[in-house]
N, C-alpha and C. Protein backbone atom coordinates (compact mmCIF):
# COMPACT_ATOMS: atom_id res chain seq x y z
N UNK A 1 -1.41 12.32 7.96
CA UNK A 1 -1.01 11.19 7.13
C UNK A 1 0.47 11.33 6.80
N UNK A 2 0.97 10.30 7.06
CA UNK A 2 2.72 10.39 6.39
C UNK A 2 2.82 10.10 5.14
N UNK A 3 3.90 9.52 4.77
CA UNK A 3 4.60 8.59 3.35
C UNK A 3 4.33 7.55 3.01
N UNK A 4 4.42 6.62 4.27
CA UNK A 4 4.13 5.13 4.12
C UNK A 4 2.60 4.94 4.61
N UNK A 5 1.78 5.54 4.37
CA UNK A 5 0.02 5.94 4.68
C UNK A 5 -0.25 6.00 3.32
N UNK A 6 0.20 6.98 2.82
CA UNK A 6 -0.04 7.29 1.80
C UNK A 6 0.53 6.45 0.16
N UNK A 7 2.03 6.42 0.65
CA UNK A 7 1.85 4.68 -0.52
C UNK A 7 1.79 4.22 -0.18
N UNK A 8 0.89 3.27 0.50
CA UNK A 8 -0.01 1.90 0.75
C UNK A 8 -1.20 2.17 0.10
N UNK A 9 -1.72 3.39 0.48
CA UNK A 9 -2.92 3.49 -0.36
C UNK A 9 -2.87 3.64 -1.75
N UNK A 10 -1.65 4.51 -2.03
CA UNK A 10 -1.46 4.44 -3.74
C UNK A 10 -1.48 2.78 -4.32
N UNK A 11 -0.67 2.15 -4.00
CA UNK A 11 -0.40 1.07 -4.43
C UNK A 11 -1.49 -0.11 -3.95
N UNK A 12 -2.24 0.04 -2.90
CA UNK A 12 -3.44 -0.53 -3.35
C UNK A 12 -4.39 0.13 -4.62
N UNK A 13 -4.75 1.20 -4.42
CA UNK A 13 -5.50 1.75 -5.56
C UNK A 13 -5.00 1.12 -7.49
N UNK A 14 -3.31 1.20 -7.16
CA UNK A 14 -3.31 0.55 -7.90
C UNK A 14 -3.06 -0.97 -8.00
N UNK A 15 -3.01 -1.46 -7.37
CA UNK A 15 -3.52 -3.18 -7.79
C UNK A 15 -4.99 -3.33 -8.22
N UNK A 16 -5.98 -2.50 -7.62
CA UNK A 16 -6.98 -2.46 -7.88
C UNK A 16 -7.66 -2.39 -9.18
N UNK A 17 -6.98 -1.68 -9.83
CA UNK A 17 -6.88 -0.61 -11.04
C UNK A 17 -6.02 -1.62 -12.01
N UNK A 18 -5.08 -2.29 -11.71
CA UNK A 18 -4.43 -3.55 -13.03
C UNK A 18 -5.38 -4.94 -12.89
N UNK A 19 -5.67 -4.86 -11.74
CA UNK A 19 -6.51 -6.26 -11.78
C UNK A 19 -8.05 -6.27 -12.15
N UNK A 20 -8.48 -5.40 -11.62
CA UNK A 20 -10.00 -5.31 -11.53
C UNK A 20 -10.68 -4.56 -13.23
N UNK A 21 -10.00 -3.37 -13.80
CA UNK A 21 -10.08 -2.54 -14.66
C UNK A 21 -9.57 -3.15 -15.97
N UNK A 22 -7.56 -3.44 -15.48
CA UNK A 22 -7.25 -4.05 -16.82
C UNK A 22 -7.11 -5.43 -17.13
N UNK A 23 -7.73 -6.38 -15.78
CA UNK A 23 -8.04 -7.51 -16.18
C UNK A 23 -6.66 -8.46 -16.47
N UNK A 24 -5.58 -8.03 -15.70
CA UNK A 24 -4.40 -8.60 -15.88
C UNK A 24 -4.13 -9.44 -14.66
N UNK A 25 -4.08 -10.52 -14.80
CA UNK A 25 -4.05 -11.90 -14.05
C UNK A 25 -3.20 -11.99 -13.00
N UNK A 26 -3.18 -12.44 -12.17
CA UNK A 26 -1.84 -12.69 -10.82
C UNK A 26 -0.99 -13.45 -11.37
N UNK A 27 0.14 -13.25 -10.67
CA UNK A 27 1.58 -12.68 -10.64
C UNK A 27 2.55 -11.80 -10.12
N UNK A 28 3.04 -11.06 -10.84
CA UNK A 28 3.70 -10.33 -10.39
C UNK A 28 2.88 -8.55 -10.43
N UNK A 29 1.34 -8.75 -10.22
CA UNK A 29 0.69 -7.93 -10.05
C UNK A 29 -0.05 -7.50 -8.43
N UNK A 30 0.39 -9.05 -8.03
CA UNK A 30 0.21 -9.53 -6.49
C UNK A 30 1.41 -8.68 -5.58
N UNK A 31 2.29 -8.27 -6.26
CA UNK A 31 3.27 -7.74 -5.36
C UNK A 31 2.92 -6.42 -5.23
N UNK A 32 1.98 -5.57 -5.77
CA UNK A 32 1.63 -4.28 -5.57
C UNK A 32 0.92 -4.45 -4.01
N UNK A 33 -0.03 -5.71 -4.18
CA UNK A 33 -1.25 -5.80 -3.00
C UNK A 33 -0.21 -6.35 -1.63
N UNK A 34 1.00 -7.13 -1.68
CA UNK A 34 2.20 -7.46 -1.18
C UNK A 34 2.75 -6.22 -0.51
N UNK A 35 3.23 -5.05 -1.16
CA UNK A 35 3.59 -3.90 -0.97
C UNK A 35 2.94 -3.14 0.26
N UNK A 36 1.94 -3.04 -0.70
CA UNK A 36 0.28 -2.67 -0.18
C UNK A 36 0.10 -2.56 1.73
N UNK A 37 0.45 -4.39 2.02
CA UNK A 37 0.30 -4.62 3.20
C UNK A 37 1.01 -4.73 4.09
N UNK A 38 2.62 -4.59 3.19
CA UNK A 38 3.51 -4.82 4.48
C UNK A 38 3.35 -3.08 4.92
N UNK A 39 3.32 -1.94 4.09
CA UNK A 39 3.40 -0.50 4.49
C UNK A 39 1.95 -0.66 5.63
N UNK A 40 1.04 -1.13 5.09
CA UNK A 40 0.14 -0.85 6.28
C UNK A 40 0.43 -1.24 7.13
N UNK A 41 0.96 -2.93 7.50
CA UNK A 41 1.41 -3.41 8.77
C UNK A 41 2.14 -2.30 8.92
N UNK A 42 3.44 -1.74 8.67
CA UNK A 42 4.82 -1.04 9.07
C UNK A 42 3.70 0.40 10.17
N UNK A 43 3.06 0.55 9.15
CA UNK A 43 2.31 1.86 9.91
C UNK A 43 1.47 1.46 10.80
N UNK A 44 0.87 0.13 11.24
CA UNK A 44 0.07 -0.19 12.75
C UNK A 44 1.51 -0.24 13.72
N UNK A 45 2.53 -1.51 13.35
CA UNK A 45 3.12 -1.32 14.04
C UNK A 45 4.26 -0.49 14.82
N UNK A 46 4.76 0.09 13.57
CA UNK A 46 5.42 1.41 14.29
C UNK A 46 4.59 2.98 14.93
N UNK A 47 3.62 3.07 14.33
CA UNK A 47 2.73 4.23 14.59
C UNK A 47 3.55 5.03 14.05
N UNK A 48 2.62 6.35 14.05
CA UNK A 48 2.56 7.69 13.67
C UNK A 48 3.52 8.72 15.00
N UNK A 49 4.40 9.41 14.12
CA UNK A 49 5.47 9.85 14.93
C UNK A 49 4.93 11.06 15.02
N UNK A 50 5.43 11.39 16.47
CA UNK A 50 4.38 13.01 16.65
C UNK A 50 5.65 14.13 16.79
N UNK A 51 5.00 15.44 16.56
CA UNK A 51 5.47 16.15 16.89
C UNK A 51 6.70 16.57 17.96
N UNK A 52 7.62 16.86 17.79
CA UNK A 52 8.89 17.19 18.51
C UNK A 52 8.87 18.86 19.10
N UNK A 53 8.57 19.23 19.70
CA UNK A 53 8.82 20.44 20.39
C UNK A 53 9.97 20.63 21.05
C-alpha cells in the first residue's frame, strides 16, 4: 500500500464518520468523499510503482 491508498481510505472513513455518525449535512463535507475519489482514481490510473533494483 502507498500514500495515496492509504489517504483515500482515511478520508473516506472519514466522510463516513461526519456524515453518517455526526449527522452533518452536505456541503463542504462532500469534498472529503471528492478527495476520497479522485486519490482512488489517481491510484487505478497511475498504478502502483514497483520496486527499482
Amino acid at each position: 500500500m502507498n500514500l495515496t491508498l492509504i489517504s483515500a481510505i482515511v478520508l473516506l472513513a472519514a466522510w463516513m464518520v461526519v456524515l453518517f455518525v455526526a449527522h452533518v449535512g452536505s456541503g463542504p463535507v462532500q469534498l472529503l468523499y471528492a478527495a476520497a475519489v479522485v486519490l482512488f482514481a489517481r491510484r487505478v490510473v497511475v498504478g502502483r510503482r514497483g520496486f527499482l533494483s
